[in-house]
C-alpha atoms as a PDB file:
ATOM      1  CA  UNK A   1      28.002  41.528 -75.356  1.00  0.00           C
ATOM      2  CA  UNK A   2      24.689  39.827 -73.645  1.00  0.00           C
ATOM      3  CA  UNK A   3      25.918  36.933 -71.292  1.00  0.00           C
ATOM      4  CA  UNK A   4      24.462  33.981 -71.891  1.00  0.00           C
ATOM      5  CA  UNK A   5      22.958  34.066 -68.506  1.00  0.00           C
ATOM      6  CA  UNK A   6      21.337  36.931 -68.808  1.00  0.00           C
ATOM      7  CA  UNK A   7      19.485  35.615 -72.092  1.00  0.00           C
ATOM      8  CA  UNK A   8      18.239  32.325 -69.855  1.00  0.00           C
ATOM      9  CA  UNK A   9      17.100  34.701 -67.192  1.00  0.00           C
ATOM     10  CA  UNK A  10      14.874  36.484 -69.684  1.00  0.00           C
ATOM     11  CA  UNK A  11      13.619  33.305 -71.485  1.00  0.00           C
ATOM     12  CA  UNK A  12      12.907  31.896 -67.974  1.00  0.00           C
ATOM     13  CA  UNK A  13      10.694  35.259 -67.034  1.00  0.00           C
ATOM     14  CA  UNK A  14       8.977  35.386 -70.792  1.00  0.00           C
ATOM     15  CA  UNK A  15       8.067  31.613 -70.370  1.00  0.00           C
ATOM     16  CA  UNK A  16       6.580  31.362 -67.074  1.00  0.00           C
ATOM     17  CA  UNK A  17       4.957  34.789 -67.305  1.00  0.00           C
ATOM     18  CA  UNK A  18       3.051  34.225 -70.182  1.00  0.00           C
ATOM     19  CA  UNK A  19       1.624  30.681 -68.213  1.00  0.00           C
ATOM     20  CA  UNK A  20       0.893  32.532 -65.689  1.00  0.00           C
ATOM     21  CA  UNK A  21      -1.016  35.169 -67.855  1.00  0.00           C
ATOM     22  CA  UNK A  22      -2.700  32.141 -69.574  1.00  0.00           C
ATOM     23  CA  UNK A  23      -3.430  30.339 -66.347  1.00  0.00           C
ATOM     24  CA  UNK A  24      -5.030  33.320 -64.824  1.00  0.00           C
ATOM     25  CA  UNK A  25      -7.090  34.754 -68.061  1.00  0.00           C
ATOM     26  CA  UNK A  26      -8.301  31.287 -69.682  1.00  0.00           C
ATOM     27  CA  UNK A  27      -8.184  28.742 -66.617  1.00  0.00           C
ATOM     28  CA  UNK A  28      -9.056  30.515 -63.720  1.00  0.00           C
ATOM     29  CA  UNK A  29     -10.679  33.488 -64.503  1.00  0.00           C
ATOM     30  CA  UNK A  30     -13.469  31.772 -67.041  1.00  0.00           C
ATOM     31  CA  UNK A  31     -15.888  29.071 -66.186  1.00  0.00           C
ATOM     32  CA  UNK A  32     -14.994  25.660 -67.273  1.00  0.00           C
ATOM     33  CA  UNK A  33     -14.070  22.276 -65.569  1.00  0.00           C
ATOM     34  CA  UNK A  34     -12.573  22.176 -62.328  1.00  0.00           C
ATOM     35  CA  UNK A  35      -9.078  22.783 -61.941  1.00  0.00           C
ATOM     36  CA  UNK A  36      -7.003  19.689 -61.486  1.00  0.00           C
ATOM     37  CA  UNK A  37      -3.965  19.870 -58.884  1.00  0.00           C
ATOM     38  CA  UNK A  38      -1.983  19.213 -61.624  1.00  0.00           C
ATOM     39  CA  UNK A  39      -2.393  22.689 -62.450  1.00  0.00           C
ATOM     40  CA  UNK A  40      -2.148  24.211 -59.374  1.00  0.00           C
ATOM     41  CA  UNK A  41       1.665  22.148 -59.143  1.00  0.00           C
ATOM     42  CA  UNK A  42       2.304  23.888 -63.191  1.00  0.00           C
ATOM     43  CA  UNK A  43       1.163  27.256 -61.610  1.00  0.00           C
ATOM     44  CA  UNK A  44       3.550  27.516 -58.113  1.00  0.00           C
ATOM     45  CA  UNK A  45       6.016  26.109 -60.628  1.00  0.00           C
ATOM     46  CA  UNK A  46       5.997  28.855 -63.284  1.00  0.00           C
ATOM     47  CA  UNK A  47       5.842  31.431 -60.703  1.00  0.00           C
ATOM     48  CA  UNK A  48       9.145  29.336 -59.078  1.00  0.00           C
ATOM     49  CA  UNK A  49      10.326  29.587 -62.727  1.00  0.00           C
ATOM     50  CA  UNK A  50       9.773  33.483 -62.546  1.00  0.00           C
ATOM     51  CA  UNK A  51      11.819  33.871 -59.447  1.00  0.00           C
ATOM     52  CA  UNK A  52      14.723  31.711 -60.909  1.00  0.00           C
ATOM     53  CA  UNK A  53      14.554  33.568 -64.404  1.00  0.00           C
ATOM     54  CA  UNK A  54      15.002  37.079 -62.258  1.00  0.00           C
ATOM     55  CA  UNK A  55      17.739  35.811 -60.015  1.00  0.00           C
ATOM     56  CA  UNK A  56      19.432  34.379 -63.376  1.00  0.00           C
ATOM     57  CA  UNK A  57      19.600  38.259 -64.955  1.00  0.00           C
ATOM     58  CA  UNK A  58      20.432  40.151 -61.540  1.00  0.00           C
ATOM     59  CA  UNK A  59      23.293  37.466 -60.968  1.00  0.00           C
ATOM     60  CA  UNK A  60      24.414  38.226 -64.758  1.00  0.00           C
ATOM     61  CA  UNK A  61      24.161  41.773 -63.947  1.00  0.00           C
ATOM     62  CA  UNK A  62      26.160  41.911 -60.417  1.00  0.00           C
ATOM     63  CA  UNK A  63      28.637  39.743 -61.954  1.00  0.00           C
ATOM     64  CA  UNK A  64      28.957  42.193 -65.251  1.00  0.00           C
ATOM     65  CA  UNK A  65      29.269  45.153 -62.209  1.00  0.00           C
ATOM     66  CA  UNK A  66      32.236  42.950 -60.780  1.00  0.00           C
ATOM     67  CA  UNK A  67      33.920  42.625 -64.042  1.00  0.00           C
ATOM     68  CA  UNK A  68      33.957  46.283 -64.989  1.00  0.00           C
ATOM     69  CA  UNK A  69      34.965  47.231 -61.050  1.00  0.00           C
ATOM     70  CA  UNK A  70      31.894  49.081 -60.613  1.00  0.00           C
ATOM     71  CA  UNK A  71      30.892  48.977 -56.510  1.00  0.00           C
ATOM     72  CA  UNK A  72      27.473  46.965 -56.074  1.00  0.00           C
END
């Protein structure tokens, strides 16, 4: 059975990955208006929001390890 932890972990990671895909092809690789510093917060944020989202699943993952009595 998936943990629920390990399902927000990968939500987290599909989320912010695809803004920062979008961020990076439409925003700042294409010329258009200036970017705002608004989006420069959104973008450290997602890539905070990555970090988080992979913590989430290798916590699920070390704690499914400790469960079974597996050695990290």
């Amino acid at each position: 059975m998936i943990s629920r932890q390990k399902i927000v972990g990968w939500i987290l990671i599909a989320v912010s990955a695809a803004y920062i895909a979008y961020f990076l092809r439409v925003r700042l690789f294409t010329p258009g208006p200036v970017l705002e510093n608004k989006e420069w917060v959104q973008f450290v944020g997602s890539i905070v929001t990555l970090m988080l989202g992979t913590i989430n699943v290798r916590m699920a993952a070390m704690r499914e390890r400790k469960r079974k009595g597996l050695p990290d």
